[in-house]
C-alpha atoms as a PDB file:
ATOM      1  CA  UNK A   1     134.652  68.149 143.574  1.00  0.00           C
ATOM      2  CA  UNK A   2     136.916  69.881 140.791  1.00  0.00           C
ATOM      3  CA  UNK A   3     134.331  69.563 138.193  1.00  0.00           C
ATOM      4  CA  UNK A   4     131.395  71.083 140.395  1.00  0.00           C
ATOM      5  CA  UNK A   5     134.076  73.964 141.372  1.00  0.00           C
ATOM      6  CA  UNK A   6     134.588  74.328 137.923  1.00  0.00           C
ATOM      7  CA  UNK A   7     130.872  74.869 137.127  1.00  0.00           C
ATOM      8  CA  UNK A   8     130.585  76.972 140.159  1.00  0.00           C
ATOM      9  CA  UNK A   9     133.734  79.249 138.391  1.00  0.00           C
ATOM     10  CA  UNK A  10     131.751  79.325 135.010  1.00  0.00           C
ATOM     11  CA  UNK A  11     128.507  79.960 136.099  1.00  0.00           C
ATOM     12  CA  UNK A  12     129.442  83.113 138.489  1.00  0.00           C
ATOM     13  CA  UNK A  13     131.694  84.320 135.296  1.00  0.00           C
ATOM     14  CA  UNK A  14     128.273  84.406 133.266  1.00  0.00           C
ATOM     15  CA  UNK A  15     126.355  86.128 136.116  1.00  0.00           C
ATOM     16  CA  UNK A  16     128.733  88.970 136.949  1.00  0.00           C
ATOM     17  CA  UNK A  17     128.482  89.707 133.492  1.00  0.00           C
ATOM     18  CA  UNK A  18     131.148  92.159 131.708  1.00  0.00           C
ATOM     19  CA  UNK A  19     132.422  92.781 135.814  1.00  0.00           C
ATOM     20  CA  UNK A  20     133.546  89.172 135.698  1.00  0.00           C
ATOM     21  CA  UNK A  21     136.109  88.496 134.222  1.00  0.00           C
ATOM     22  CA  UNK A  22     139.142  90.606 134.506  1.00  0.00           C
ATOM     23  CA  UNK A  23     140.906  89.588 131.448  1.00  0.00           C
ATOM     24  CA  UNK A  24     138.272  90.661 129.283  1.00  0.00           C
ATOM     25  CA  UNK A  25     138.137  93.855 130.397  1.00  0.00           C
ATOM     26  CA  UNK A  26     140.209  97.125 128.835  1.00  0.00           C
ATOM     27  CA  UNK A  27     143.355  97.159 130.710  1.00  0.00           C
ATOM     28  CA  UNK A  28     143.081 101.564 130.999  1.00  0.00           C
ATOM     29  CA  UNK A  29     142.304 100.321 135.002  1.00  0.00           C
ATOM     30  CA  UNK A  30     139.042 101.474 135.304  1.00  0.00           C
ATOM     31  CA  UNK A  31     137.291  97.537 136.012  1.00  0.00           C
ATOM     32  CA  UNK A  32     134.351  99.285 137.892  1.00  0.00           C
ATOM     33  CA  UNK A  33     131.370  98.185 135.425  1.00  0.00           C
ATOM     34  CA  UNK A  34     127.714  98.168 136.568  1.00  0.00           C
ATOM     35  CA  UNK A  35     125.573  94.910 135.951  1.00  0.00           C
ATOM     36  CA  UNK A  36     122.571  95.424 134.676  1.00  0.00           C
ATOM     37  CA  UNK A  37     118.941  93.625 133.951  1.00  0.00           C
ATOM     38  CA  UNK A  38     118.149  94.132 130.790  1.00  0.00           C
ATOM     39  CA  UNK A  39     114.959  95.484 132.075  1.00  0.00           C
ATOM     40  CA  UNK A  40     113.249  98.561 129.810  1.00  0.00           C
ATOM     41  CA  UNK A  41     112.500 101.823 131.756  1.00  0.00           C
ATOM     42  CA  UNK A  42     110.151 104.502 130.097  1.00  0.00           C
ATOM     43  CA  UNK A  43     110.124 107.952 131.055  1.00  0.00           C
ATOM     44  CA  UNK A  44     107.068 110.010 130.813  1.00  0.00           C
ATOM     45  CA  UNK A  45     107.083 112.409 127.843  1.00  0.00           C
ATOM     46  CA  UNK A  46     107.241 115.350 131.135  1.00  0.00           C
ATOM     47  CA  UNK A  47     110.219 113.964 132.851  1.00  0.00           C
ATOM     48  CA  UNK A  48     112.140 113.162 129.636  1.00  0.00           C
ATOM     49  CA  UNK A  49     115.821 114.576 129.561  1.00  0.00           C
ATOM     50  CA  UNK A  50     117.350 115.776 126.492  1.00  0.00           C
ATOM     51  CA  UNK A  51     120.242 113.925 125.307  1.00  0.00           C
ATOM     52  CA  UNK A  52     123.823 115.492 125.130  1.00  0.00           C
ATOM     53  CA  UNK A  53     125.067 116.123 122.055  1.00  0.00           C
ATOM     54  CA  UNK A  54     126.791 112.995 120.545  1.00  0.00           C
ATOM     55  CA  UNK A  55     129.435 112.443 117.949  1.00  0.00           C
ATOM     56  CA  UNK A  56     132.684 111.177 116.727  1.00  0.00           C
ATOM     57  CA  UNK A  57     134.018 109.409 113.847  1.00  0.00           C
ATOM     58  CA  UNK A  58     132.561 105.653 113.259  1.00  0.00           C
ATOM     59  CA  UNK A  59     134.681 102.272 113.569  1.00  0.00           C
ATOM     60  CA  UNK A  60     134.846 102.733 109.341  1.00  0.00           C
ATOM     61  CA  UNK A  61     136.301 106.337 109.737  1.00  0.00           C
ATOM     62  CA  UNK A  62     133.037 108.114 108.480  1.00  0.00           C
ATOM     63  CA  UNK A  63     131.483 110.877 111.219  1.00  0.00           C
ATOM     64  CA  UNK A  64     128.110 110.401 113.067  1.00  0.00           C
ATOM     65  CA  UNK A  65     125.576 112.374 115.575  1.00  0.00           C
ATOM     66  CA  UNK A  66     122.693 112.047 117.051  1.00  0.00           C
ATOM     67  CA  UNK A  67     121.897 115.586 115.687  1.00  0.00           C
ATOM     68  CA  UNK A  68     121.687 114.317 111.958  1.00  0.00           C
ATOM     69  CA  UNK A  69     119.135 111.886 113.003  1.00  0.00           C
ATOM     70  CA  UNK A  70     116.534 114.893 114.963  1.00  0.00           C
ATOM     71  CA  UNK A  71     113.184 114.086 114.426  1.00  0.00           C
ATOM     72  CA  UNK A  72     113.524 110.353 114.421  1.00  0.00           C
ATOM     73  CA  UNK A  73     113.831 107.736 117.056  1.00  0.00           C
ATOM     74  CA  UNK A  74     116.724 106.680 117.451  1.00  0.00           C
ATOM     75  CA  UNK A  75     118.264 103.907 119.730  1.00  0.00           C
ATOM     76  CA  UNK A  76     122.076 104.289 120.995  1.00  0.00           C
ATOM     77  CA  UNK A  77     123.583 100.931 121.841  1.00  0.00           C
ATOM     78  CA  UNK A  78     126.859 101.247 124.505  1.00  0.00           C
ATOM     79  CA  UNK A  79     129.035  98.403 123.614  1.00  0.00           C
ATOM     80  CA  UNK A  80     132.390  96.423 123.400  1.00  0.00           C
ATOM     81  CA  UNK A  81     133.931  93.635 122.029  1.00  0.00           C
ATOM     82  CA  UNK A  82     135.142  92.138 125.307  1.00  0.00           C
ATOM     83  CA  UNK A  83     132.010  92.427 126.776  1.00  0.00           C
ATOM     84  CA  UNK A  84     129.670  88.892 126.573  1.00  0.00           C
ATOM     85  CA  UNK A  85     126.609  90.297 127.351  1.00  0.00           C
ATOM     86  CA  UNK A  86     127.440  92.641 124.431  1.00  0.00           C
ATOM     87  CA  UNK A  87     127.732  89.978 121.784  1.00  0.00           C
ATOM     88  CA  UNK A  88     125.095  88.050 123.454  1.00  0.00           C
ATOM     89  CA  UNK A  89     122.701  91.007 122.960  1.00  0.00           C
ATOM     90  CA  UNK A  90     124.313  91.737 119.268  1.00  0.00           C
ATOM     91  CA  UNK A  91     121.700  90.105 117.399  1.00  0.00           C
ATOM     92  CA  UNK A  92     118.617  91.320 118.592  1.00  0.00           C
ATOM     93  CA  UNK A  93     120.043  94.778 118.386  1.00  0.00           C
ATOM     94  CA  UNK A  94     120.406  93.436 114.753  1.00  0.00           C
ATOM     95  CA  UNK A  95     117.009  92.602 114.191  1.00  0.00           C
ATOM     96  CA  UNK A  96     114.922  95.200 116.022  1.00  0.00           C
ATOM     97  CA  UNK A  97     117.080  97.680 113.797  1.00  0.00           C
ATOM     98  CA  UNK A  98     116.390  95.957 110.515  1.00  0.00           C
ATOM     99  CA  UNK A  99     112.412  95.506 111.686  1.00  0.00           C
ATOM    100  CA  UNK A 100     111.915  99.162 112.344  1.00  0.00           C
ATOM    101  CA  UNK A 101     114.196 100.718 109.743  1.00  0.00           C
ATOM    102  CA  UNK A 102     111.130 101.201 107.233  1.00  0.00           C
ATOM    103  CA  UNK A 103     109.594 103.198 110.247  1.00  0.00           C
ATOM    104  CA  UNK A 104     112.148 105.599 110.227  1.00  0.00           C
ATOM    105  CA  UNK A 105     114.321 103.988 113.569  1.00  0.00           C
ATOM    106  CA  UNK A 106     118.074 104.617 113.430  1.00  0.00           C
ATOM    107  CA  UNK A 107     120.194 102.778 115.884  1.00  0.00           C
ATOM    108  CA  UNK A 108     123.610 103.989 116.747  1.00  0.00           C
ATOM    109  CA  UNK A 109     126.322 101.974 118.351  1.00  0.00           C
ATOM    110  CA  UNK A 110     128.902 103.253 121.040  1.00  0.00           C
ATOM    111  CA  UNK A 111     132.002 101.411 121.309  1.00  0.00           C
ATOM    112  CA  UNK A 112     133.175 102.018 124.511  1.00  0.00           C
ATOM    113  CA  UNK A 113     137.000 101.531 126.000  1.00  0.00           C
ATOM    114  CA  UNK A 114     137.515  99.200 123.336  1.00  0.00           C
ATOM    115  CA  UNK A 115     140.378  98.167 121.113  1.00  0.00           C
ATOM    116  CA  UNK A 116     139.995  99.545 117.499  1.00  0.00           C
ATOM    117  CA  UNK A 117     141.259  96.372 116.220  1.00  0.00           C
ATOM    118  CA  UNK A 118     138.998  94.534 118.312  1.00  0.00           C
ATOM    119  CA  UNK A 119     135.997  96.511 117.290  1.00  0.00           C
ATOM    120  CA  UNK A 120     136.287  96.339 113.944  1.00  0.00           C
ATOM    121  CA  UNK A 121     136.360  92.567 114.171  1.00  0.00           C
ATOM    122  CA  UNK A 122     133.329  92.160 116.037  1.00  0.00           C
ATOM    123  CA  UNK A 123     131.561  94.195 113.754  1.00  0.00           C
ATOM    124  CA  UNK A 124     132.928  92.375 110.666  1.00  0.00           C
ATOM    125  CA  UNK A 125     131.468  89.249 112.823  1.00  0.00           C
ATOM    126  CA  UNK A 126     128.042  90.669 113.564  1.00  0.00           C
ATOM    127  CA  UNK A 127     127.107  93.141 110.394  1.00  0.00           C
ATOM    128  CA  UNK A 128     125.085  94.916 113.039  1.00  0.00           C
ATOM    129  CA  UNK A 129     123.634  97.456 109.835  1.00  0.00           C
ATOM    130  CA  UNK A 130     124.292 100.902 111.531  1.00  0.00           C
ATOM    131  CA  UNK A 131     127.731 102.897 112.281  1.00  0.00           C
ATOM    132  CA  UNK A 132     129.259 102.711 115.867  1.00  0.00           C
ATOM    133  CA  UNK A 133     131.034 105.608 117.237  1.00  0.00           C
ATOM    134  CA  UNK A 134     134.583 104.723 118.101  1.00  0.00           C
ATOM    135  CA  UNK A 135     134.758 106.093 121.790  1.00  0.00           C
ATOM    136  CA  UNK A 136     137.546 104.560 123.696  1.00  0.00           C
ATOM    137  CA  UNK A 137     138.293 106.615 126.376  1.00  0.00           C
ATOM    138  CA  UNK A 138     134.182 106.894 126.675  1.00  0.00           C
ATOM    139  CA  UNK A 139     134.250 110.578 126.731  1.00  0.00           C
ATOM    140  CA  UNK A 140     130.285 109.917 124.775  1.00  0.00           C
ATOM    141  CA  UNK A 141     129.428 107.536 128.049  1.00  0.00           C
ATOM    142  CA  UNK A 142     130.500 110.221 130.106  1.00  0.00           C
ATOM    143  CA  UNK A 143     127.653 112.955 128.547  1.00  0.00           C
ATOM    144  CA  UNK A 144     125.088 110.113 129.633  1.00  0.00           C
ATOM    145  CA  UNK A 145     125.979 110.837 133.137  1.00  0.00           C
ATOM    146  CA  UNK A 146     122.982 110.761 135.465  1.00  0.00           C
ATOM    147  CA  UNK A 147     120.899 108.805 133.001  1.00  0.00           C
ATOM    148  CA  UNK A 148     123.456 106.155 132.339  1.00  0.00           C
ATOM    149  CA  UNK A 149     126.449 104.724 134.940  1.00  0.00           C
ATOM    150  CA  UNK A 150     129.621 106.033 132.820  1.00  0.00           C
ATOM    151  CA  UNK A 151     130.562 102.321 133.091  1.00  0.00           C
ATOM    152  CA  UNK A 152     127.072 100.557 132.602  1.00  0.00           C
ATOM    153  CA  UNK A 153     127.682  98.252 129.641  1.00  0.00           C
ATOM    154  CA  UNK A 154     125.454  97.305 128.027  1.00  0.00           C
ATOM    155  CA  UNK A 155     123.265  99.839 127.670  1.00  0.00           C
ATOM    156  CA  UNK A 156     120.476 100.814 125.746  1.00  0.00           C
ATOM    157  CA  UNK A 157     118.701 104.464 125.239  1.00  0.00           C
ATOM    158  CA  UNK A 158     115.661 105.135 123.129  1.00  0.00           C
ATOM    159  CA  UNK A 159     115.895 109.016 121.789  1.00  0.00           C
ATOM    160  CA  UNK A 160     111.850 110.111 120.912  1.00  0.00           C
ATOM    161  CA  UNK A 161     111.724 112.638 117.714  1.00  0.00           C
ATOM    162  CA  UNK A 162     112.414 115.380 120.367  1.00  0.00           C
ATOM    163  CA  UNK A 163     115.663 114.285 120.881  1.00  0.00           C
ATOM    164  CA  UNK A 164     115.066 113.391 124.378  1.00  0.00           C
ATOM    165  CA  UNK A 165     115.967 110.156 125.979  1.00  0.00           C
ATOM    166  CA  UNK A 166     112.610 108.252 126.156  1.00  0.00           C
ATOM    167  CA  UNK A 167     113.570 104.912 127.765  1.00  0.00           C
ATOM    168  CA  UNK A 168     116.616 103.038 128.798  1.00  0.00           C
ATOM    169  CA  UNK A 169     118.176  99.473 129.456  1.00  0.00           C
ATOM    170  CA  UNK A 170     120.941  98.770 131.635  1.00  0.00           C
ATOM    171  CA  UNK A 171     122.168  94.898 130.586  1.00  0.00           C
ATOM    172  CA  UNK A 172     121.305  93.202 127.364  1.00  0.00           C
ATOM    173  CA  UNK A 173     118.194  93.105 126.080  1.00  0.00           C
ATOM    174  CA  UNK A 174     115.961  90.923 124.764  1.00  0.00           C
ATOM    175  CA  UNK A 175     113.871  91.100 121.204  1.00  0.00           C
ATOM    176  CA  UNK A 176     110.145  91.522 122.684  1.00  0.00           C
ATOM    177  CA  UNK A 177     110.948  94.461 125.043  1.00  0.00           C
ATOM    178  CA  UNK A 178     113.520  96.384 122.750  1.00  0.00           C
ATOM    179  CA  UNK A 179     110.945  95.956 119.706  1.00  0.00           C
ATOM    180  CA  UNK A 180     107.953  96.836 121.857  1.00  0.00           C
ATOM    181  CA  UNK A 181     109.501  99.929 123.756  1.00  0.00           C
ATOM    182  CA  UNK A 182     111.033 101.323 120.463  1.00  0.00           C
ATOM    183  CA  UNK A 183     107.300 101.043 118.350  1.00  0.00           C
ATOM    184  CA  UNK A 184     105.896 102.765 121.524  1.00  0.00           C
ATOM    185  CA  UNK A 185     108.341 105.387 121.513  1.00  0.00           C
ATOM    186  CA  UNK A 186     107.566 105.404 117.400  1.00  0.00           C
ATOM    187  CA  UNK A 187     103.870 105.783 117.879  1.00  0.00           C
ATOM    188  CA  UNK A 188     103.977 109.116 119.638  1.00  0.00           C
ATOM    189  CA  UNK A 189     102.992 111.892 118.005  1.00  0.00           C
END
């Protein structure tokens, strides 16, 4: 009976996700975060929002914007260190970025409500390849609002050359969709 408990315990942890597990979470009180699918949606090129404006200074103290990046796609990944899903997903974020790189694709990360320390570390562990936005009290989540729950994490936005958002992904996501919706986003003139 313990041991089946047990596995009951783990396995909703693992569902629910970032929500699950209180002691993972940022301790600022806000522990209302929004599960996602991982599911890619694409918005028609005449129903596309344009993104806010976004920057800050990176985890490594340099600045970054979407705005140096205009006329490329780029793909904004919302993340933090005490979120599984997030270092679940951390690879393929990895590898889509390093695929498409030669095709002009930037990706920028968005730590969210994290611990610098904490941050740092996780990207020492995961040499993601692009600069993450340190943006702990998630004022950059926040500008998403409408498009992206404040406290959706992860989340994924594609930005066309227009610098509106083209498709997003609330939960992790896999390698085949992220890869496929960022070349189709690519391949528009």
């Amino acid at each position: 009976m313990r041991a089946t408990s047990f596995a009951a315990a783990a396995l909703l942890v693992a569902v629910a996700g970032c929500a699950g597990n209180p002691g993972s979470q940022p301790q600022t009180g806000d522990t209302r975060f929004v599960a996602g699918d991982g599911k890619i949606t694409m918005f028609e090129a005449a129903d596309r929002k344009a993104a806010p404006r976004v920057e800050g200074e990176t985890l490594d103290g340099d600045t970054a914007s979407l705005a140096a990046h205009r006329g490329k796609v780029v793909v904004i990944n919302f993340w933090a260190s005490w979120c599984a899903p997030c270092r679940a997903e951390a690879p393929v974020l990895k590898e889509v970025s390093a695929a498409k790189k030669a095709d002009g694709v930037t990706f920028l990360g968005i730590d969210f409500k994290d611990r610098k320390a904490d941050a740092l570390a996780f990207e020492r562990g995961h040499k993601p390849g692009y600069p993450s936005i340190f943006d702990q009290p998630g004022k950059v989540a926040l500008s998403f609002q409408g498009t992206v729950p404040p406290a959706a994490i992860p989340s994924t936005l594609i930005i066309d050359r227009q610098g509106r958002i083209a498709a997003r992904a609330l939960g992790a996501v896999t390698y085949t969709d992220l890869l496929d919706a960022v070349t189709k986003v690519g391949d528009e003139r």
